[in-house]
Structure formats: structure tokens, C-alpha cells
Protein backbone atom coordinates (compact mmCIF):
# COMPACT_ATOMS: atom_id res chain seq x y z
CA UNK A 1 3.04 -17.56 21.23
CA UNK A 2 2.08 -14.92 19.38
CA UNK A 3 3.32 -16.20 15.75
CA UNK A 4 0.61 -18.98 16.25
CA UNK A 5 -1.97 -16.49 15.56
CA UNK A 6 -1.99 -15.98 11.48
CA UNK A 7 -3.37 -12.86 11.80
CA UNK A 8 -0.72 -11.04 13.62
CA UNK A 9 1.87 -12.94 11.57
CA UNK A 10 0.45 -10.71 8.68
CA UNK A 11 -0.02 -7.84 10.61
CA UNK A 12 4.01 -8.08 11.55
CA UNK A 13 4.96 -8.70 7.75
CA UNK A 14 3.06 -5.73 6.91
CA UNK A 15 4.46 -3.72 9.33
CA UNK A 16 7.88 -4.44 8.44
CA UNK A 17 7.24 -3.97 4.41
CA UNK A 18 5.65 -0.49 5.10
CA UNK A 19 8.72 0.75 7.75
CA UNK A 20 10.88 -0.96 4.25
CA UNK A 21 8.65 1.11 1.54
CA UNK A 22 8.14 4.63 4.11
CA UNK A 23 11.60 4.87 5.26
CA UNK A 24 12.95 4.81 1.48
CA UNK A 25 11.78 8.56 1.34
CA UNK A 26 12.34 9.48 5.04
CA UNK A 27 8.60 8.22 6.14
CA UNK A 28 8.01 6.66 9.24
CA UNK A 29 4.53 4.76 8.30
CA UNK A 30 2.83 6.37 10.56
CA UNK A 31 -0.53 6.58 8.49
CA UNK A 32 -0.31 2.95 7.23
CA UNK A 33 0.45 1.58 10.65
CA UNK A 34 -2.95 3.26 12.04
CA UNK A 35 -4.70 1.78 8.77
CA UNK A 36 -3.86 -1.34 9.86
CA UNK A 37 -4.14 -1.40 13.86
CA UNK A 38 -7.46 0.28 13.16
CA UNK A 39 -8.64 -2.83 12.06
CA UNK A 40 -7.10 -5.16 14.38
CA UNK A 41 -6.79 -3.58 17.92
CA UNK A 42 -10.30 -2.25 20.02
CA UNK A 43 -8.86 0.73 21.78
CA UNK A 44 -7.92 3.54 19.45
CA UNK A 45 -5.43 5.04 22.14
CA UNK A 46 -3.90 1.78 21.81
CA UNK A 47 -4.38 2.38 18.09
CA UNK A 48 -2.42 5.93 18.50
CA UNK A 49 0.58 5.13 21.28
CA UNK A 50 1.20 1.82 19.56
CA UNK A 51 1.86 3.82 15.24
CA UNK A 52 3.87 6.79 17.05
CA UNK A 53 6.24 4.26 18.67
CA UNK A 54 6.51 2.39 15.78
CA UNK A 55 7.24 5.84 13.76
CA UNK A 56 9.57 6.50 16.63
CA UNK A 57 11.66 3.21 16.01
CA UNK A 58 11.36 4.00 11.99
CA UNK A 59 12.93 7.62 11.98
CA UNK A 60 15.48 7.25 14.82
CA UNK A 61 17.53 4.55 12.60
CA UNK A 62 16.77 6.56 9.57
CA UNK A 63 18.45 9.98 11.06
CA UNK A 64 21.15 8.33 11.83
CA UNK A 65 21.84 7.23 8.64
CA UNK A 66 21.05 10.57 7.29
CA UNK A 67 23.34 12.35 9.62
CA UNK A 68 26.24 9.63 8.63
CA UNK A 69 25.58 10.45 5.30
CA UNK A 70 26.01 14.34 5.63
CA UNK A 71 22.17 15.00 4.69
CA UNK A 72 20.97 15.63 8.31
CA UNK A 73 21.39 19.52 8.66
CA UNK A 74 20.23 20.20 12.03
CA UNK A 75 20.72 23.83 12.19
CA UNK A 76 18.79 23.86 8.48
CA UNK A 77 15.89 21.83 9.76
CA UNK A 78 15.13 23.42 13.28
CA UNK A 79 12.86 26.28 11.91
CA UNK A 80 10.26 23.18 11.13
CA UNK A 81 10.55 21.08 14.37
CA UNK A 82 10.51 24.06 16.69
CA UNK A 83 7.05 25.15 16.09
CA UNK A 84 6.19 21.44 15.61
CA UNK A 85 6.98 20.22 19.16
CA UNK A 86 4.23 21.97 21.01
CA UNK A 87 2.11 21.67 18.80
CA UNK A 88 2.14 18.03 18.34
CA UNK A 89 2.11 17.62 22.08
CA UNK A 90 -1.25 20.23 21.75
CA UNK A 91 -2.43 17.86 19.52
CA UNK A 92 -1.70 14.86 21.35
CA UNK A 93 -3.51 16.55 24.44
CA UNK A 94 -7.10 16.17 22.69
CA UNK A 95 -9.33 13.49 23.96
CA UNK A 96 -11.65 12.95 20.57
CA UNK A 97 -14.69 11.40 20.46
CA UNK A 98 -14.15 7.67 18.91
CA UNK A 99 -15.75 8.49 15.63
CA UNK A 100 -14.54 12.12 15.37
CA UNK A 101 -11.30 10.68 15.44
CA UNK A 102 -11.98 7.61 13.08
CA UNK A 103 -13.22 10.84 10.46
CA UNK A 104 -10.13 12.46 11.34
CA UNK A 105 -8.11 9.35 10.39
CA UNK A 106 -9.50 8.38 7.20
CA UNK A 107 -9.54 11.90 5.79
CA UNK A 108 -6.03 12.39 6.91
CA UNK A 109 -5.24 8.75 5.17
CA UNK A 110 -7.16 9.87 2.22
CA UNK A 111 -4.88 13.10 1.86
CA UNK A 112 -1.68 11.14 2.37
CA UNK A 113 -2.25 8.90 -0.19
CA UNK A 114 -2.86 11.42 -2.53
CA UNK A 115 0.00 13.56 -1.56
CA UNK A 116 1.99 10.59 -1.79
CA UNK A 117 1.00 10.12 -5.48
CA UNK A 118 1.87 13.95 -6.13
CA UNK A 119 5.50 13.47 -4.69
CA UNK A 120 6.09 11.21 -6.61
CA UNK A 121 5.31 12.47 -10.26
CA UNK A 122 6.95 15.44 -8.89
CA UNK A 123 9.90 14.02 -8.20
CA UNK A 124 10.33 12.82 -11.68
CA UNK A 125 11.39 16.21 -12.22
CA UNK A 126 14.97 17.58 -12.15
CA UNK A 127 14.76 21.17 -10.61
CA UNK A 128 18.13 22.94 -10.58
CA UNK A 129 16.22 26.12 -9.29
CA UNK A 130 15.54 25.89 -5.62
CA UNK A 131 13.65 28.92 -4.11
CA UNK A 132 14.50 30.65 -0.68
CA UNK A 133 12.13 31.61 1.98
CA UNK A 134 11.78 33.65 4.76
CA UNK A 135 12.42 31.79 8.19
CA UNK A 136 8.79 32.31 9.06
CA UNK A 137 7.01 30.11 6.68
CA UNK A 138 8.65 27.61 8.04
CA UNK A 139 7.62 28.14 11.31
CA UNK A 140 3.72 28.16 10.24
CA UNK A 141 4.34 24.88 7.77
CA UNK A 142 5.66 23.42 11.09
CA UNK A 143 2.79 24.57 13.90
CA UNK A 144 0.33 23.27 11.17
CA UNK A 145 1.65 20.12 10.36
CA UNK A 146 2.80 19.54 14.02
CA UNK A 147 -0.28 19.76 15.54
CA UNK A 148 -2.25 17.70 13.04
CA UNK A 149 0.13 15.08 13.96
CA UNK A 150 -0.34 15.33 17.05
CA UNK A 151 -4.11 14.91 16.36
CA UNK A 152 -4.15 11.95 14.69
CA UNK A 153 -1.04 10.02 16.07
CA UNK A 154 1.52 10.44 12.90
CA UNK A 155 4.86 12.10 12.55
CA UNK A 156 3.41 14.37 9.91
CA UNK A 157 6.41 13.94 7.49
CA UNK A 158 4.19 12.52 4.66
CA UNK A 159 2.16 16.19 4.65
CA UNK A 160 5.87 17.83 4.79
CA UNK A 161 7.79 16.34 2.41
CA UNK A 162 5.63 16.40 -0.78
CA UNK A 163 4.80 20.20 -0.08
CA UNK A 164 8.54 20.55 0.37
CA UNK A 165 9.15 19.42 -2.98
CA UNK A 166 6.53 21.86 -4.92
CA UNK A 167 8.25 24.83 -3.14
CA UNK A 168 11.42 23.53 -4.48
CA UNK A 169 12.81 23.72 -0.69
CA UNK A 170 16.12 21.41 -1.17
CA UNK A 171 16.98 18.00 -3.66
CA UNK A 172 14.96 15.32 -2.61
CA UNK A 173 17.34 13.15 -0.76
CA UNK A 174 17.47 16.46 2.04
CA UNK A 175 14.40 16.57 2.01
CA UNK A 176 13.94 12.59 3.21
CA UNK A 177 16.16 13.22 5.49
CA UNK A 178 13.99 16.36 7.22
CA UNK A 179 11.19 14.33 7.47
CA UNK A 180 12.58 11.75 8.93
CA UNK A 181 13.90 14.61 11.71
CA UNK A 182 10.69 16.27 11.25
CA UNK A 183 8.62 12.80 12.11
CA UNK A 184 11.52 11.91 15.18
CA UNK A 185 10.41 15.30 16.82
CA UNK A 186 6.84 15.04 16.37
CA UNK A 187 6.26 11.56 17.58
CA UNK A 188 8.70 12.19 20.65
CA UNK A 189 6.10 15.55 21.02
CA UNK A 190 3.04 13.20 20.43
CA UNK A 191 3.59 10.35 22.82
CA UNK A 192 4.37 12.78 25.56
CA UNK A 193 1.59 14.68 24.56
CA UNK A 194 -0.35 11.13 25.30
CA UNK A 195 1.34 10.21 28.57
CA UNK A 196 0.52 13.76 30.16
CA UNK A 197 -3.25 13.60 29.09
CA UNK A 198 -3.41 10.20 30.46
CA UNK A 199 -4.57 8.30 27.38
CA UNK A 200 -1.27 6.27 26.35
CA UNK A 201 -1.73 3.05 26.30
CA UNK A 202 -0.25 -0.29 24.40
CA UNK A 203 -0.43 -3.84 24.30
CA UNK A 204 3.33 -4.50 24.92
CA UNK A 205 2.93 -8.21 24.49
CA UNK A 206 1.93 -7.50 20.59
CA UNK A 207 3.53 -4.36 20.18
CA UNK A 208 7.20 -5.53 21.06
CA UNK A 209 7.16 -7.38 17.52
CA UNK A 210 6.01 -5.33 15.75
CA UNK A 211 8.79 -2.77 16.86
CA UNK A 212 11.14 -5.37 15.67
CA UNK A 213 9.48 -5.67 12.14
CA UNK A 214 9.61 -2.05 11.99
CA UNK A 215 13.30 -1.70 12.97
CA UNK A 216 14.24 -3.76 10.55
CA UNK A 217 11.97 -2.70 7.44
CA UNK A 218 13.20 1.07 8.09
CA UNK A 219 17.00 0.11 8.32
CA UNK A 220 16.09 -1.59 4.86
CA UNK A 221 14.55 0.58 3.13
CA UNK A 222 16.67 3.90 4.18
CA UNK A 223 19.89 1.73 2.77
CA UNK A 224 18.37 1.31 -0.22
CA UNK A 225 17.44 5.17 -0.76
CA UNK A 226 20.78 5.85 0.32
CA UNK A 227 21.98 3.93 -2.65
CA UNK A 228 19.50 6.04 -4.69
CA UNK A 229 17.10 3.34 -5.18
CA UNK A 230 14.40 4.39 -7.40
CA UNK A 231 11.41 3.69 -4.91
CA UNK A 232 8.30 5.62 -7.69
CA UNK A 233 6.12 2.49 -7.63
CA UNK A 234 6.66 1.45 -4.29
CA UNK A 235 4.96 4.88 -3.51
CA UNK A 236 2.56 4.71 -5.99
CA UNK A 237 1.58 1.14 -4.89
CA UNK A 238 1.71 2.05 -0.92
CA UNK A 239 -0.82 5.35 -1.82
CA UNK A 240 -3.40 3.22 -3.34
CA UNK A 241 -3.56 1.12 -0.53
CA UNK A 242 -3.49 4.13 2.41
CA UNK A 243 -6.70 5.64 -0.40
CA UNK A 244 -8.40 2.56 0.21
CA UNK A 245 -8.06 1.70 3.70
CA UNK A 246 -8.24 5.14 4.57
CA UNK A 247 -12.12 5.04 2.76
CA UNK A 248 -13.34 1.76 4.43
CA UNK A 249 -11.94 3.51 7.86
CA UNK A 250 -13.57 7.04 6.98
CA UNK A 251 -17.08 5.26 5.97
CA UNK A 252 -16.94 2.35 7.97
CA UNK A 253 -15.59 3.44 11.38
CA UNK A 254 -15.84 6.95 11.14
CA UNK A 255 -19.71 7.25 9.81
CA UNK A 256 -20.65 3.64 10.85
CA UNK A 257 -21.57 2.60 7.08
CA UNK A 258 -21.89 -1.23 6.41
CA UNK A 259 -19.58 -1.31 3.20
CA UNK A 260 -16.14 -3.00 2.15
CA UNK A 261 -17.21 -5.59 5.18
């Protein structure tokens, strides 16, 4: 039984608090997720497939609340996902080098947590100004973004969604809502990205749990944000944890550095 192991019995509690905490502003969890099975599963294509699923399971309940809600604009949203697709699925197509991609990881942890921080003191803000751009800066925020999900196995809505807010794009609740679309296209892109290149690949008997912690978490925690729950510190705390698991990863895995052992 796998609930006789006290590890995983963490590991599945954690899972399911950050789908609860990511999913309160449209996040799937993908960064945390790898944070975690980086330390606890070998293979890091097992380490990849098994976060993009679990992002997979997040978003998919959390755009359907969002589109029940009326903040899921489809039509508004498709100038971001289009250019995404392929080039998550790109991405996704690169075999890396173990250690190239345990650099690629923490950095990219490292940056989400700060981002993370600045969305939230930014959203502290009430902006009654939103600005209007031309169709095709959206298109390059999306083939960026997309394909550095891709990369590194996450939907990529915790880069969008912060930078969203400085450009004053929408109110904060729509823009939840298009990452949460955003991170539904990019992980779809991403696993087929790792099916075609051969290099999908996860541990069902573990991973089926922790699809149901995450299933449940995100249904949580999009309900609550729904109900405008003020979610600032459970940001705040969640970025100071992706900082520092993202700089044991970076040093530890990625440059092979005996420290935080």
C-alpha cells in the first residue's frame, strides 16, 4: 500500500495543498510539483510527464469553473495559446542533458518564486486603467513562454500571469482564469511533445494519487478565489518555498554542490 510509506503520504499532502494554494490564482503547480518529485523520484522524465499531468488535472477543473463563472473568454485568450502550442510541444521535443536540465529547473524555480512575490504586491493595487495592445505581442509573450514550458515541464502560467498584471492586461480574476487556459494548452502541448520524442514516462502506481490530491486541492482552492478569497500570503508563503527548493535543486542537482544535504 502505498500510504504505508510516510514519505509519499507527505509527498500526497503536499501535492494537494500546492494544487489548493496555485489554483487560487489560476496556477496549476507545475513548478512546485517538479520541486518536489525532484527530490523523490530518479528519472527526471518521470520527474517531467508525472508535474504536467498533475498541472493537467489542476487547470482542467479550474477552466471550468472559470468558464461557469463568465471569466473564461476564449476568443480573448487565443492570441496567447496559439503561439504557445507548438512551441511547448518544441520544447517538450528536447532531450537535455540531466544536469542542464536540473540548471534549467532551479533557475526557472528561482524566477517563479520571485515573480510570484511581484504579483502579489502588485495586486494590492487597484488599476482602473487597463492598457490595449496590438494582437502581436501577444503572440511573442505566448511563443516565449510556451516553449520554456515546454522545456522544463510547466504550464508556464506563473511567468504569464504576473507580467499580465504589470501591463495592466485585464482585472486580476481574468487574468487567473487565462492562465489557467494558458497552462491547460501548454501542458496538453508538453506531454505530447514528450510522447512523440519518446521520453514520457510515469510511475502510475504513485502517480494515480497524487492526481487525486491534486484534483481535489485545485477544485479547493479555485472555489475559494471564486469567492474572492484574499490568497496574498498564501503566495508569499508558497514563493519562499519554490526560492528555496529551487536553490538546493539549482546547486545541488544542477552543479552537483554538497549543500542543504
Amino acid at each position: 500500500m502505498l500510504l504505508e510509506n510516510p514519505e509519499f503520504f507527505w509527498v500526497v499532502l503536499a501535492f494537494f495543498c500546492i494544487a489548493a494554494f496555485y489554483s487560487s490564482v489560476g496556477f496549476g503547480g507545475g513548478s512546485s510539483y517538479l520541486a518536489i518529485l525532484a527530490l523523490v523520484f530518479a528519472s527526471f522524465y518521470e520527474i517531467r510527464s508525472t508535474a504536467l499531468l498533475c498541472n493537467l488535472v489542476v487547470v482542467s477543473s479550474s477552466c471550468m469553473m472559470y468558464l461557469k463563472k463568465g471569466h473564461l473568454h476564449i476568443r480573448k485568450f487565443l492570441p496567447f495559446v496559439l503561439m504557445s502550442i507548438p512551441l511547448a510541444f518544441l520544447g517538450a521535443l528536447f532531450k537535455l542533458d540531466e544536469s542542464v536540465f536540473f540548471v534549467l529547473l532551479g533557475l526557472t524555480l528561482i524566477i517563479s518564486s520571485i515573480a510570484l512575490v511581484i504579483q502579489t504586491y502588485t495586486h494590492r493595487q487597484v488599476r482602473v486603467q487597463f492598457e490595449k495592445f496590438p494582437p502581436w505581442i501577444s503572440y511573442i509573450i505566448g511563443s516565449v513562454i510556451g516553449f520554456l514550458s515546454g522545456l522544463v515541464g510547466i504550464g508556464g502560467g506563473i511567468f504569464l500571469s504576473p507580467l499580465l498584471n504589470h501591463m495592466r492586461w485585464d482585472i486580476p480574476i481574468k487574468i487567473a482564469a487565462l492562465a489557467s487556459f494558458f497552462i491547460l494548452a501548454n501542458s496538453i502541448s508538453g506531454i505530447t511533445g514528450l510522447v512523440v520524442s519518446g521520453t514520457f514516462d510515469v510511475p502510475w502506481d504513485k502517480a494515480g494519487l497524487l492526481f487525486f490530491a491534486v484534483l481535489l486541492g485545485g477544485q479547493l482552492g479555485v472555489r475559494f478565489s471564486l469567492k474572492k478569497f484574499n490568497a496574498n500570503s498564501i503566495r508569499l508563503i508558497t514563493a519562499v518555498l519554490v526560492f528555496i527548493v529551487g536553490i538546493r535543486i539549482l546547486v545541488s542537482n544542477g552543479f552537483n554542490i554538497s549543500v542543504f544535504t
